[in-house]
N, C-alpha and C. Protein backbone atom coordinates (compact mmCIF):
# COMPACT_ATOMS: atom_id res chain seq x y z
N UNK A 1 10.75 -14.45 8.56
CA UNK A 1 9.97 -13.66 7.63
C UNK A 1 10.90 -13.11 6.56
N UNK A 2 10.84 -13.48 5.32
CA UNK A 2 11.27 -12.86 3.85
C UNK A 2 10.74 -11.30 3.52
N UNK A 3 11.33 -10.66 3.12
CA UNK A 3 10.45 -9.49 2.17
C UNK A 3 11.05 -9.91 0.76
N UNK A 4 10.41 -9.77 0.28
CA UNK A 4 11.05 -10.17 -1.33
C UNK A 4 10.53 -9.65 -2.41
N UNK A 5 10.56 -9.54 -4.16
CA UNK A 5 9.63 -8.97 -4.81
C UNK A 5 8.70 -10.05 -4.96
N UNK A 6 7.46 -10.30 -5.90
CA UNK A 6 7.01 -10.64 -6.23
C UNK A 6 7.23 -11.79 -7.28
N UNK A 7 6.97 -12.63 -7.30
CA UNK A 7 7.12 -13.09 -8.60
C UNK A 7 5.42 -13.77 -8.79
N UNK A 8 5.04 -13.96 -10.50
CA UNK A 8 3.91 -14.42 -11.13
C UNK A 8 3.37 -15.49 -10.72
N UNK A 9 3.73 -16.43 -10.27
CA UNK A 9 3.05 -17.28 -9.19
C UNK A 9 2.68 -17.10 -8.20
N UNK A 10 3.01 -16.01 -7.42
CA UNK A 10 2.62 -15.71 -5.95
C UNK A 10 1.23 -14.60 -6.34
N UNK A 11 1.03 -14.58 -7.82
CA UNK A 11 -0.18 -13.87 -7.89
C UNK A 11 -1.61 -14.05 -6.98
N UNK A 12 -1.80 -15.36 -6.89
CA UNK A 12 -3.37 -15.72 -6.09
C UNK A 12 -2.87 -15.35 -4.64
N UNK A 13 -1.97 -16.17 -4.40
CA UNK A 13 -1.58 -15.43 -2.92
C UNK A 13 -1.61 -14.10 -2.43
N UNK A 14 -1.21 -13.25 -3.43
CA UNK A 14 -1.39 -11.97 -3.39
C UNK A 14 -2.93 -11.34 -3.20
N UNK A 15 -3.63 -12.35 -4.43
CA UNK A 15 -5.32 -12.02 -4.21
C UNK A 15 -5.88 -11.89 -3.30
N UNK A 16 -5.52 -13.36 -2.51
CA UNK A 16 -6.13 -13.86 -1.16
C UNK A 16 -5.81 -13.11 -0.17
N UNK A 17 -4.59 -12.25 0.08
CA UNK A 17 -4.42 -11.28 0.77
C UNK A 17 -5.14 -9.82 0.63
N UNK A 18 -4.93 -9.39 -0.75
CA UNK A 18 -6.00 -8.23 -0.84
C UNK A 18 -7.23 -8.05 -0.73
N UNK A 19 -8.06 -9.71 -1.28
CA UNK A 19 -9.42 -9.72 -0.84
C UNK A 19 -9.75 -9.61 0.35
N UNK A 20 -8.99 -10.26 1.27
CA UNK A 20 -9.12 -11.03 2.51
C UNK A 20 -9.56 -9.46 3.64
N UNK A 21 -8.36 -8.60 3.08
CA UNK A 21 -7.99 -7.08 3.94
C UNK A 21 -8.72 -6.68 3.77
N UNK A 22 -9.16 -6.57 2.32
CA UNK A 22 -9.91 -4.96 2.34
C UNK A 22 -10.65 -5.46 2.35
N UNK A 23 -11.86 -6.28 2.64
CA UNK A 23 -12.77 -7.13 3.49
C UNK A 23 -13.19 -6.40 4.94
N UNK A 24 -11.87 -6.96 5.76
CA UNK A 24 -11.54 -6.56 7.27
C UNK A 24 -11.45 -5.18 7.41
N UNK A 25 -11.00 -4.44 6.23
CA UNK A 25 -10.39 -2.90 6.45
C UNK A 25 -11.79 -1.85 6.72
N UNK A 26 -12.66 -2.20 5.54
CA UNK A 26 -13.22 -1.71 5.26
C UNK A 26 -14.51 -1.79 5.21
N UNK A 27 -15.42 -3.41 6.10
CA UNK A 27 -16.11 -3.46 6.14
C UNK A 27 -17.52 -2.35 7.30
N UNK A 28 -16.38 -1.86 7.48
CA UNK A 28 -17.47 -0.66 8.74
C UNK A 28 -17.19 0.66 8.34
N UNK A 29 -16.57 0.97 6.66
CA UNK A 29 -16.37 2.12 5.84
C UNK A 29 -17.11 2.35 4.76
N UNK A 30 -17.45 1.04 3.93
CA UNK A 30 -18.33 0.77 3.14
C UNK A 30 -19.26 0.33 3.24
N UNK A 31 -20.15 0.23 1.89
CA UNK A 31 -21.28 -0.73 1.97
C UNK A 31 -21.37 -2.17 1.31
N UNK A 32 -22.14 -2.82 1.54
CA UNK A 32 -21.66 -4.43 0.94
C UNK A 32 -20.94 -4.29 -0.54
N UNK A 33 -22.11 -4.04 -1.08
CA UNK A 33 -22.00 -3.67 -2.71
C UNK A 33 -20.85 -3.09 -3.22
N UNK A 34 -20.39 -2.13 -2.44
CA UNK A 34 -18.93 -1.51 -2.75
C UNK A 34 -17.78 -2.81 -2.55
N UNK A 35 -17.96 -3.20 -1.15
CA UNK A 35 -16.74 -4.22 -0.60
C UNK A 35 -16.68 -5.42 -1.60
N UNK A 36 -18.19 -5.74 -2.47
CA UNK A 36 -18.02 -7.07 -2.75
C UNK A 36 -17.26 -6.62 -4.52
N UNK A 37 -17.11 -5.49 -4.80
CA UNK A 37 -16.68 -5.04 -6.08
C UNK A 37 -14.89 -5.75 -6.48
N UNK A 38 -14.55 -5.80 -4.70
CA UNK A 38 -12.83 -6.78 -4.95
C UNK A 38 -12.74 -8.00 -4.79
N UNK A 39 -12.83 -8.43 -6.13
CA UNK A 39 -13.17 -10.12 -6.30
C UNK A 39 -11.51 -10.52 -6.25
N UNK A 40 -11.40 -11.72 -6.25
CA UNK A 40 -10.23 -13.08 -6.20
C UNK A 40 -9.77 -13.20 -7.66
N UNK A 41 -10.58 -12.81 -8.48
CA UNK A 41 -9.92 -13.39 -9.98
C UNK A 41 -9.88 -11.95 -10.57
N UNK A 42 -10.43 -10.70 -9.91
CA UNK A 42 -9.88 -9.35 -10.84
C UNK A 42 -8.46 -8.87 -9.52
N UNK A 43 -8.21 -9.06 -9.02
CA UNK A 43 -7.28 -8.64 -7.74
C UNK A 43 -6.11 -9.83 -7.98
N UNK A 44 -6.30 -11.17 -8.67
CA UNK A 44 -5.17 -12.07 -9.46
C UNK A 44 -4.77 -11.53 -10.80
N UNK A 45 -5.65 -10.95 -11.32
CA UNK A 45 -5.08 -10.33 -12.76
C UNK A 45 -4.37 -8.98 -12.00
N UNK A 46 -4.79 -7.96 -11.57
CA UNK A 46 -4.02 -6.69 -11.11
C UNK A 46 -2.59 -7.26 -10.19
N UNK A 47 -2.48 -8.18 -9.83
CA UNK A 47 -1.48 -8.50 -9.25
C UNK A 47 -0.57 -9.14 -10.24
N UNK A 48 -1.08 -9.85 -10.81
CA UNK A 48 -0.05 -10.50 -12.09
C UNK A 48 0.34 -9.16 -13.63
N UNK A 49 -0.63 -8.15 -13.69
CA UNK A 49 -0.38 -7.01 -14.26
C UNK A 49 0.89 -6.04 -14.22
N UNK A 50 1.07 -5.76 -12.27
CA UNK A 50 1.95 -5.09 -11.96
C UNK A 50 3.24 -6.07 -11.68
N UNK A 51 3.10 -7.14 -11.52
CA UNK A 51 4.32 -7.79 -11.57
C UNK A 51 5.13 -7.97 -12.90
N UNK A 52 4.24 -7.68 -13.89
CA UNK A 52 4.61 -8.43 -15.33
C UNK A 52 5.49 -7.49 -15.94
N UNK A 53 4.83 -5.96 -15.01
CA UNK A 53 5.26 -4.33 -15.59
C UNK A 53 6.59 -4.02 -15.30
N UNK A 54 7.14 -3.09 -16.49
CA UNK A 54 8.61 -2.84 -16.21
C UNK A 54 8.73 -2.00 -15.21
N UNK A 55 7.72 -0.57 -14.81
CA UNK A 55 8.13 0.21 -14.07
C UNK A 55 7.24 0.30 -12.84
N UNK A 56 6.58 -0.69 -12.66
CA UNK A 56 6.13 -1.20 -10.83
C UNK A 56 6.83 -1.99 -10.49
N UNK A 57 5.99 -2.72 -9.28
CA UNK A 57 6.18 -3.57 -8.44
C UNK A 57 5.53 -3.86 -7.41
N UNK A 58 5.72 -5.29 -7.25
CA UNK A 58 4.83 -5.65 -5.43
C UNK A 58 6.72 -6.57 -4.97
N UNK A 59 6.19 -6.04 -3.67
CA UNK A 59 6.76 -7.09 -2.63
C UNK A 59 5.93 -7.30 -1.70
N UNK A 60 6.84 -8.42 -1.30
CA UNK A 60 5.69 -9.68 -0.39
C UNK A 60 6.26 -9.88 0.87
N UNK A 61 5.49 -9.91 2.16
CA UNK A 61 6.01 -10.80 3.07
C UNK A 61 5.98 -12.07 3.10
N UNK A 62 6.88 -12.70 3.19
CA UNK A 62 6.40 -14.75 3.42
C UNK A 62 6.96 -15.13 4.40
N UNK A 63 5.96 -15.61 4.71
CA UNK A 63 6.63 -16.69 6.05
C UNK A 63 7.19 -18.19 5.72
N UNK A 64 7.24 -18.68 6.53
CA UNK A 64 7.96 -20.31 6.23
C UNK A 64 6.84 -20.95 5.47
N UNK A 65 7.22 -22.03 4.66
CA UNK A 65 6.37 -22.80 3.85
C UNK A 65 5.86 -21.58 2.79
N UNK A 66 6.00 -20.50 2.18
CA UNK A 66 5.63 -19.91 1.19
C UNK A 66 4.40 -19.05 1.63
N UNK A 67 3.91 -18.75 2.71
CA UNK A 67 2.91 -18.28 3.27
C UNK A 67 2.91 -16.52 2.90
N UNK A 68 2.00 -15.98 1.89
CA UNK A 68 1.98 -14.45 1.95
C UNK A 68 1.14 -14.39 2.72
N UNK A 69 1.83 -12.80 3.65
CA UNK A 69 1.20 -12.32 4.69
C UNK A 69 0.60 -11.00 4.91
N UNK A 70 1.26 -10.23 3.32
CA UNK A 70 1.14 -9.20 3.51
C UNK A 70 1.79 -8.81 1.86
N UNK A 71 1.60 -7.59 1.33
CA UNK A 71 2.83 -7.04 0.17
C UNK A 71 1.79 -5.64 -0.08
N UNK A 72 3.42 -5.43 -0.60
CA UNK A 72 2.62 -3.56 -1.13
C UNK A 72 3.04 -3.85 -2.74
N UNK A 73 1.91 -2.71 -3.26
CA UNK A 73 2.28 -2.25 -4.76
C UNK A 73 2.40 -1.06 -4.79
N UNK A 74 3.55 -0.80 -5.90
CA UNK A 74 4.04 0.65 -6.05
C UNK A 74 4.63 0.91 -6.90
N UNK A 75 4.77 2.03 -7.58
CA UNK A 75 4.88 2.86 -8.95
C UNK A 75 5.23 4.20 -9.77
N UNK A 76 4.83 4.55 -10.26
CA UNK A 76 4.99 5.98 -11.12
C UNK A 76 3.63 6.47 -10.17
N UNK A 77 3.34 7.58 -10.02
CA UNK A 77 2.52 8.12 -9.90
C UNK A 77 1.21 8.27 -10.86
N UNK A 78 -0.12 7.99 -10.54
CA UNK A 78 -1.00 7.63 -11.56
C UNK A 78 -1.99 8.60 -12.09
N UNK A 79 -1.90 9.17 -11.32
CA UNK A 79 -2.96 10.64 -11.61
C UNK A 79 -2.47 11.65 -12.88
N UNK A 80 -1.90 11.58 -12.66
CA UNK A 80 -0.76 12.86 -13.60
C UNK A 80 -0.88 13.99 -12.47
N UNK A 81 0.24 15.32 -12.91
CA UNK A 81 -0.58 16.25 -12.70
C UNK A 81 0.13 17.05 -11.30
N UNK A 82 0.27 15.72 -10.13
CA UNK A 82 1.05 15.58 -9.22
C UNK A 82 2.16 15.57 -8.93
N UNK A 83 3.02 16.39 -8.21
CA UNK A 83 4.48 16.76 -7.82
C UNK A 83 5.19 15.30 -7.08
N UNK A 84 4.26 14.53 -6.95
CA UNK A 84 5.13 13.59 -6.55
C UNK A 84 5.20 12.38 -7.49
N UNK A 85 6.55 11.70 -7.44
CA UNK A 85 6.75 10.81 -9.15
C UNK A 85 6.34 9.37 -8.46
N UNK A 86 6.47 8.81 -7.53
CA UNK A 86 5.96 7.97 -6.96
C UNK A 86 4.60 7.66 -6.33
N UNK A 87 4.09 6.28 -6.10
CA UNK A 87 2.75 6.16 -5.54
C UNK A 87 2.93 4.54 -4.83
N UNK A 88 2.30 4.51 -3.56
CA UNK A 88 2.42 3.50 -3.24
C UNK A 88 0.60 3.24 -3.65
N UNK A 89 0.51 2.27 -3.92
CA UNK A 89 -0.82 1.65 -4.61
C UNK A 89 -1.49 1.13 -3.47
N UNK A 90 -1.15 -0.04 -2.84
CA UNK A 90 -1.81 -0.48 -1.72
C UNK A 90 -0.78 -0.82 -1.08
N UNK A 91 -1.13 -1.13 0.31
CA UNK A 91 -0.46 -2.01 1.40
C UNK A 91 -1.16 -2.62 2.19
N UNK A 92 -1.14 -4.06 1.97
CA UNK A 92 -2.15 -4.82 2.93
C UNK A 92 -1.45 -6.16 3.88
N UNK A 93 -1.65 -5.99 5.19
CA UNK A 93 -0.87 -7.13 6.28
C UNK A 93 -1.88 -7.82 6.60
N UNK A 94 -2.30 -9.23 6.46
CA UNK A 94 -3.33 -9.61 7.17
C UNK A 94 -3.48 -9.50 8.54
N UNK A 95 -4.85 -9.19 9.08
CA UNK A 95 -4.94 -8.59 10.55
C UNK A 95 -4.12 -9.57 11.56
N UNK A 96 -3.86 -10.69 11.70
CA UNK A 96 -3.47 -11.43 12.51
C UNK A 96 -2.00 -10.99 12.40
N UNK A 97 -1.64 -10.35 11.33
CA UNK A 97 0.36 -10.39 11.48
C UNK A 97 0.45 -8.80 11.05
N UNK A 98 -0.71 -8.00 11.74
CA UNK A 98 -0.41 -6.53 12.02
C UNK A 98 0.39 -6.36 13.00
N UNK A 99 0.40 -4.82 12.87
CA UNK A 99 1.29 -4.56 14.46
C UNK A 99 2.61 -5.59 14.97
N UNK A 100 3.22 -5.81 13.89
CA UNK A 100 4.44 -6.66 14.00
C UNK A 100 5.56 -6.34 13.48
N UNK A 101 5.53 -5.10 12.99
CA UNK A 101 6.81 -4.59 12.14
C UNK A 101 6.29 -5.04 10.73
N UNK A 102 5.74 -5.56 10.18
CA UNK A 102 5.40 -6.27 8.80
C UNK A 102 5.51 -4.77 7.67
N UNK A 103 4.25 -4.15 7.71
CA UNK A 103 4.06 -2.59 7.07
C UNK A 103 5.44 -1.79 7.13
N UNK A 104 6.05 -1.80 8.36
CA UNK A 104 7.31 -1.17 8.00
C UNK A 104 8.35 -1.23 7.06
N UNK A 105 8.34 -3.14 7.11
CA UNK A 105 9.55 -3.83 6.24
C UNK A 105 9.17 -3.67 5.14
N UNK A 106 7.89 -3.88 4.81
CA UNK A 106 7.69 -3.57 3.42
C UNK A 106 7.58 -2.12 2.54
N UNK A 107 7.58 -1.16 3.47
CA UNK A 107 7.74 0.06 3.24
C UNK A 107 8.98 0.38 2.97
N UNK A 108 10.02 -0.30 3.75
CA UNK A 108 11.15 -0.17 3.36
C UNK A 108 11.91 -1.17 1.99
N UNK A 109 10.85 -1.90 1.82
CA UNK A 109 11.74 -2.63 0.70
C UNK A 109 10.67 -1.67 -0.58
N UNK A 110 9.97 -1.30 -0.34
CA UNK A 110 9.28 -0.09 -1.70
C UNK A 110 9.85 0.92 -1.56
N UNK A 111 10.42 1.50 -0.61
CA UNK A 111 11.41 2.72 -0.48
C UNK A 111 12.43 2.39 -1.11
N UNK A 112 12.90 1.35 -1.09
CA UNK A 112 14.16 1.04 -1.61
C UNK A 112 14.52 0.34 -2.95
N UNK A 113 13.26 0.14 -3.78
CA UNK A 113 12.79 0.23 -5.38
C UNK A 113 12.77 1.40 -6.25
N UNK A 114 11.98 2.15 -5.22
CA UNK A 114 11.37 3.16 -5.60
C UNK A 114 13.08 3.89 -5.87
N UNK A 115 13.66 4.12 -5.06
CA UNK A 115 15.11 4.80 -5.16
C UNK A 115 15.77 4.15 -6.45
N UNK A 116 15.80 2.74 -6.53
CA UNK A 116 16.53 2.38 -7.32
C UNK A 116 16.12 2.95 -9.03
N UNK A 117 14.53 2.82 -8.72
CA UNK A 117 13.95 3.44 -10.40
C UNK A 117 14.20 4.80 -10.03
N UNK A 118 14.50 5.58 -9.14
CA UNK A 118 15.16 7.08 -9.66
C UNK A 118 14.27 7.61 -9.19
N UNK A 119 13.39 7.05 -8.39
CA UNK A 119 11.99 8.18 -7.62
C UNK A 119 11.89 8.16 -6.22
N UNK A 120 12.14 9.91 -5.67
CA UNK A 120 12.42 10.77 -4.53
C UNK A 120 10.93 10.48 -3.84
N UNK A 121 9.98 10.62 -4.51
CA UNK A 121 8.73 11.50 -3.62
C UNK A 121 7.47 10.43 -3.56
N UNK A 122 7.27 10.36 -2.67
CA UNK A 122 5.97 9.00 -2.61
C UNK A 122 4.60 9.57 -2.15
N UNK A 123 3.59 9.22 -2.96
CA UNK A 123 2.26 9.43 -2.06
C UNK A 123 1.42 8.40 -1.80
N UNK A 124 0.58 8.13 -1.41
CA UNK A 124 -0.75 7.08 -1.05
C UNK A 124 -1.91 7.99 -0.69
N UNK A 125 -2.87 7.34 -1.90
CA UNK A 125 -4.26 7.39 -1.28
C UNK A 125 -4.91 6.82 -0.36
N UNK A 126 -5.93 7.24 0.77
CA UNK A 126 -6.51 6.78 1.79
C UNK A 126 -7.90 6.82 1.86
N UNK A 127 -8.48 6.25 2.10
CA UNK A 127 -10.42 6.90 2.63
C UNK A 127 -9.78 8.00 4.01
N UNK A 128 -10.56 8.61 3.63
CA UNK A 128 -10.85 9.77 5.16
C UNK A 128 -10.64 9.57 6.19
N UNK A 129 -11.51 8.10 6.57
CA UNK A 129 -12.22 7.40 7.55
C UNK A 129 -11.37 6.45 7.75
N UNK A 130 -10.35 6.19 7.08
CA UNK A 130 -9.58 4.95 7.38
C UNK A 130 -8.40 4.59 8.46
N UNK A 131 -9.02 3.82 9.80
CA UNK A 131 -7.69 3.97 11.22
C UNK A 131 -6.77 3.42 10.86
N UNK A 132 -6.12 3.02 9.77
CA UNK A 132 -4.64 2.78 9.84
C UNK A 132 -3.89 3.63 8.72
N UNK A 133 -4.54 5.17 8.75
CA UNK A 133 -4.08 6.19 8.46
C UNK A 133 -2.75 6.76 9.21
N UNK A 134 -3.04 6.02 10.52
CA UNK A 134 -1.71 6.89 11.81
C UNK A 134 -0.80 5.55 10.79
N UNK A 135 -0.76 4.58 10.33
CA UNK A 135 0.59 3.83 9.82
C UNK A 135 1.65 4.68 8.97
N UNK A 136 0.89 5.62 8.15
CA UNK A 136 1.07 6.85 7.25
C UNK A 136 1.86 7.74 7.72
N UNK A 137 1.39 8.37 9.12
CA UNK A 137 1.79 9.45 10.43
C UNK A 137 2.93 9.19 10.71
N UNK A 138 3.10 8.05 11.38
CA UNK A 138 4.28 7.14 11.86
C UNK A 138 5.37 7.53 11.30
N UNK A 139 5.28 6.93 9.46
CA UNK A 139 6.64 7.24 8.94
C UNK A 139 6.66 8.65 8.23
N UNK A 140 6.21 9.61 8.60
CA UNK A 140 6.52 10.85 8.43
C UNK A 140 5.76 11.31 7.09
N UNK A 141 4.76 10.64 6.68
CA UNK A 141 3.46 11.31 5.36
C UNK A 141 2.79 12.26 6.27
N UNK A 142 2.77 13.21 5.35
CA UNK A 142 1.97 14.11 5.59
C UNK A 142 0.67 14.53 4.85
N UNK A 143 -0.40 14.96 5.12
CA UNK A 143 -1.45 15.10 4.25
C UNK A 143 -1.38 16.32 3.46
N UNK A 144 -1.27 16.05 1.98
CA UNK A 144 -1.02 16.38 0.64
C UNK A 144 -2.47 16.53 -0.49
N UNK A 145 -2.89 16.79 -0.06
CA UNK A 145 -4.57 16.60 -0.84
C UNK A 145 -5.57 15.97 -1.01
N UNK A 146 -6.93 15.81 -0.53
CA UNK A 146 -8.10 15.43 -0.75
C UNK A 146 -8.51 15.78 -2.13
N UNK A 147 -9.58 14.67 -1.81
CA UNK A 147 -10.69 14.82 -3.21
C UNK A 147 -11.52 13.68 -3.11
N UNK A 148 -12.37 13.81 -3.58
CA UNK A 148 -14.09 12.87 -3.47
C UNK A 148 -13.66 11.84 -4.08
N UNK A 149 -14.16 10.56 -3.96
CA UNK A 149 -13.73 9.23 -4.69
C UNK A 149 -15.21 8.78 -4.64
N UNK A 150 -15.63 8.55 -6.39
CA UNK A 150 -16.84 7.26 -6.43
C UNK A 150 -16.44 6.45 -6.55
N UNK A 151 -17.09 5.73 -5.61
CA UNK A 151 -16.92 3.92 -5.94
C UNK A 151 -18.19 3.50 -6.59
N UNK A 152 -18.08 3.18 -7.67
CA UNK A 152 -19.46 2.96 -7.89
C UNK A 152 -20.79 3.71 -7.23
N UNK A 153 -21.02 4.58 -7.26
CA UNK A 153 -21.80 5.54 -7.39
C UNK A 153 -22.38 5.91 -5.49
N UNK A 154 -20.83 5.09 -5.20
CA UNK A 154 -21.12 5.34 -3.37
C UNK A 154 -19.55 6.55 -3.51
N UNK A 155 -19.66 7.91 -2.91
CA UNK A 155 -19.28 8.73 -2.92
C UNK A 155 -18.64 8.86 -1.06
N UNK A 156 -17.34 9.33 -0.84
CA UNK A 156 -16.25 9.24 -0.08
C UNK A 156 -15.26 10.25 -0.17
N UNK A 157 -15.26 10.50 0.69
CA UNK A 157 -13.65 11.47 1.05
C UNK A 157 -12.19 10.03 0.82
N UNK A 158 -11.26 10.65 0.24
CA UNK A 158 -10.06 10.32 0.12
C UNK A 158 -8.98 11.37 0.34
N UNK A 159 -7.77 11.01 1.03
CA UNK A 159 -6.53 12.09 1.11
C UNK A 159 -5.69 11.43 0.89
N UNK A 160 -4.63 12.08 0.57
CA UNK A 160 -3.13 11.92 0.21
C UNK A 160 -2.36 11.92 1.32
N UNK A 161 -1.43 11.38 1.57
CA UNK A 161 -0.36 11.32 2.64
C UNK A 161 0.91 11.23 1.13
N UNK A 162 2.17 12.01 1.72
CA UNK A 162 2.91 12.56 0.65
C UNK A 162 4.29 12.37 1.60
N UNK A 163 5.24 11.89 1.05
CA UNK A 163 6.77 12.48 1.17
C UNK A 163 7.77 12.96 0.35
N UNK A 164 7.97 14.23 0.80
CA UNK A 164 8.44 14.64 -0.69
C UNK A 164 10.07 13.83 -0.60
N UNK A 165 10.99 13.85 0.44
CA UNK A 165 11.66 12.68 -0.05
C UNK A 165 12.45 11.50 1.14
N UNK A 166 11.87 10.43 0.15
CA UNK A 166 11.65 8.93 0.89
C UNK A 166 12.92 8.30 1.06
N UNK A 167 14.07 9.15 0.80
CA UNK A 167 15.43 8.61 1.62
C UNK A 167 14.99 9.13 3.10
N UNK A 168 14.51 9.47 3.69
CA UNK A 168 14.85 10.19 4.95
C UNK A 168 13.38 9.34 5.81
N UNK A 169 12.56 9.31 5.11
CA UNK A 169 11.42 8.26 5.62
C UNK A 169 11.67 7.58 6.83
N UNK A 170 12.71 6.53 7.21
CA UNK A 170 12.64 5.97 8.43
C UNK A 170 13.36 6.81 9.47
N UNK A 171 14.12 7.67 8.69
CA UNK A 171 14.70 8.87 9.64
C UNK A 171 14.18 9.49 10.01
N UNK A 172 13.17 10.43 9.87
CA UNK A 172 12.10 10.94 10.34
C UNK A 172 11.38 10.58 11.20
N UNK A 173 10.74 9.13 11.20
CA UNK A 173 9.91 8.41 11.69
C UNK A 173 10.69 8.13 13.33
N UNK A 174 12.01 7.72 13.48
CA UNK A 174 12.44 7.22 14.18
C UNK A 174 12.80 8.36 15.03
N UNK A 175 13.16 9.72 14.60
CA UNK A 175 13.78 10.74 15.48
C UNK A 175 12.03 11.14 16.23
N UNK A 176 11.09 10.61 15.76
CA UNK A 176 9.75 11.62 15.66
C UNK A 176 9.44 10.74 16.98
N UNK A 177 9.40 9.15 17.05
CA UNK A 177 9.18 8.27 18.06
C UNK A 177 10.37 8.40 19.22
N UNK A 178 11.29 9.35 19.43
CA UNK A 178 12.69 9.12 20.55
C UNK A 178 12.10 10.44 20.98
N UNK A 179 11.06 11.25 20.25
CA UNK A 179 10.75 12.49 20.65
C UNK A 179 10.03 12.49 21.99
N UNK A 180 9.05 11.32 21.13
CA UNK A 180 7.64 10.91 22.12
C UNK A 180 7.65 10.39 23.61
C-alpha cells in the first residue's frame, strides 16, 4: 500500500471512491434525494479542483496495479471566522479496506502537509449521527462546535472535531490507547 499525493489523473478514481462511500456511509443518515446529490462527474471536477490548487490537497491510498482505496482532502480552513487554520475536507476508505490502518496513514500523510504549509490546528466536519465519528476520538479530536447543516432543504446536526495542534496527533492517540 502507497500513500501518496494526488495527481490529475487519479481524479475519477478519486470519484469512484467518494461516490462509492458516501453511498455506504450515509445511506441510513440520509434520504435518497440527499445521497443521490454526489454524482461521479461533480465529485471528478472537486477532485481535479483541489488537486490543481496551490494551497490544498488530496492524498491517496493505492494498492498494486494503481487501485485507489481510499484519500483525504485538506486545506485552509473554509468557514472563516474559526481558530483553527486547517480543515480536513473529507476522508473516505472504501468499506472493504476499513479497519486496516488505511484512515490513519492517511491522516498522517495530511498531518504532515498540513505542517509543511505552516498549519498547527485541524478541524473536520461530521453529521451528528455519523459512527465513524470514534475514527475522530481515536486520534485525539475533540468536539469544537455544532451547527445545523441544509442539504438541500433536508436539515441535520453537524459537529466539529478540532486539534488545536496536529504535531502531537498520533501522540496523543497512542498514549490514550496504552491507557486503555
Amino acid at each position: 500500500m502507497l500513500i501518496r499525493e494526488a495527481k490529475l489523473s487519479d481524479a475519477a478514481k478519486i470519484a469512484r471512491v467518494n461516490v462509492e462511500t458516501w453511498k455506504s456511509t450515509y445511506q441510513e443518515l440520509l434520504p435518497p434525494q440527499q445521497l443521490a446529490l454526489v454524482t461521479f462527474p461533480d465529485r471528478k471536477n472537486y477532485a481535479r479542483e483541489i488537486i490543481k490548487s496551490k494551497d490544498k490537497g488530496i492524498v491517496v491510498a493505492e494498492m498494486e496495479r494503481g487501485k485507489i482505496v481510499g484519500f483525504a482532502a485538506f486545506g485552509p480552513e473554509r468557514a472563516g471566522g474559526l481558530p483553527f487554520k486547517g480543515e480536513l475536507y473529507v476522508i473516505y476508505v472504501l468499506k472493504a479496506f476499513q479497519r486496516k490502518g488505511i484512515g490513519s496513514r492517511l491522516m498522517m500523510a495530511v498531518r504532515k502537509k498540513l505542517l509543511e504549509m505552516g498549519i498547527h490546528s485541524l478541524m473536520v466536519w461530521t453529521l451528528y449521527n455519523n459512527p465513524y465519528q470514534r475514527f475522530y476520538q481515536a486520534l485525539g479530536g475533540t468536539i469544537v462546535y455544532a451547527r445545523t447543516l441544509d442539504i438541500e432543504g433536508f436539515k441535520t446536526l453537524e459537529r466539529a472535531y478540532g486539534w488545536w495542534e496536529i504535531g502531537t496527533m498520533f501522540a496523543e492517540s497512542q498514549h490514550r490507547n496504552q491507557m486503555l
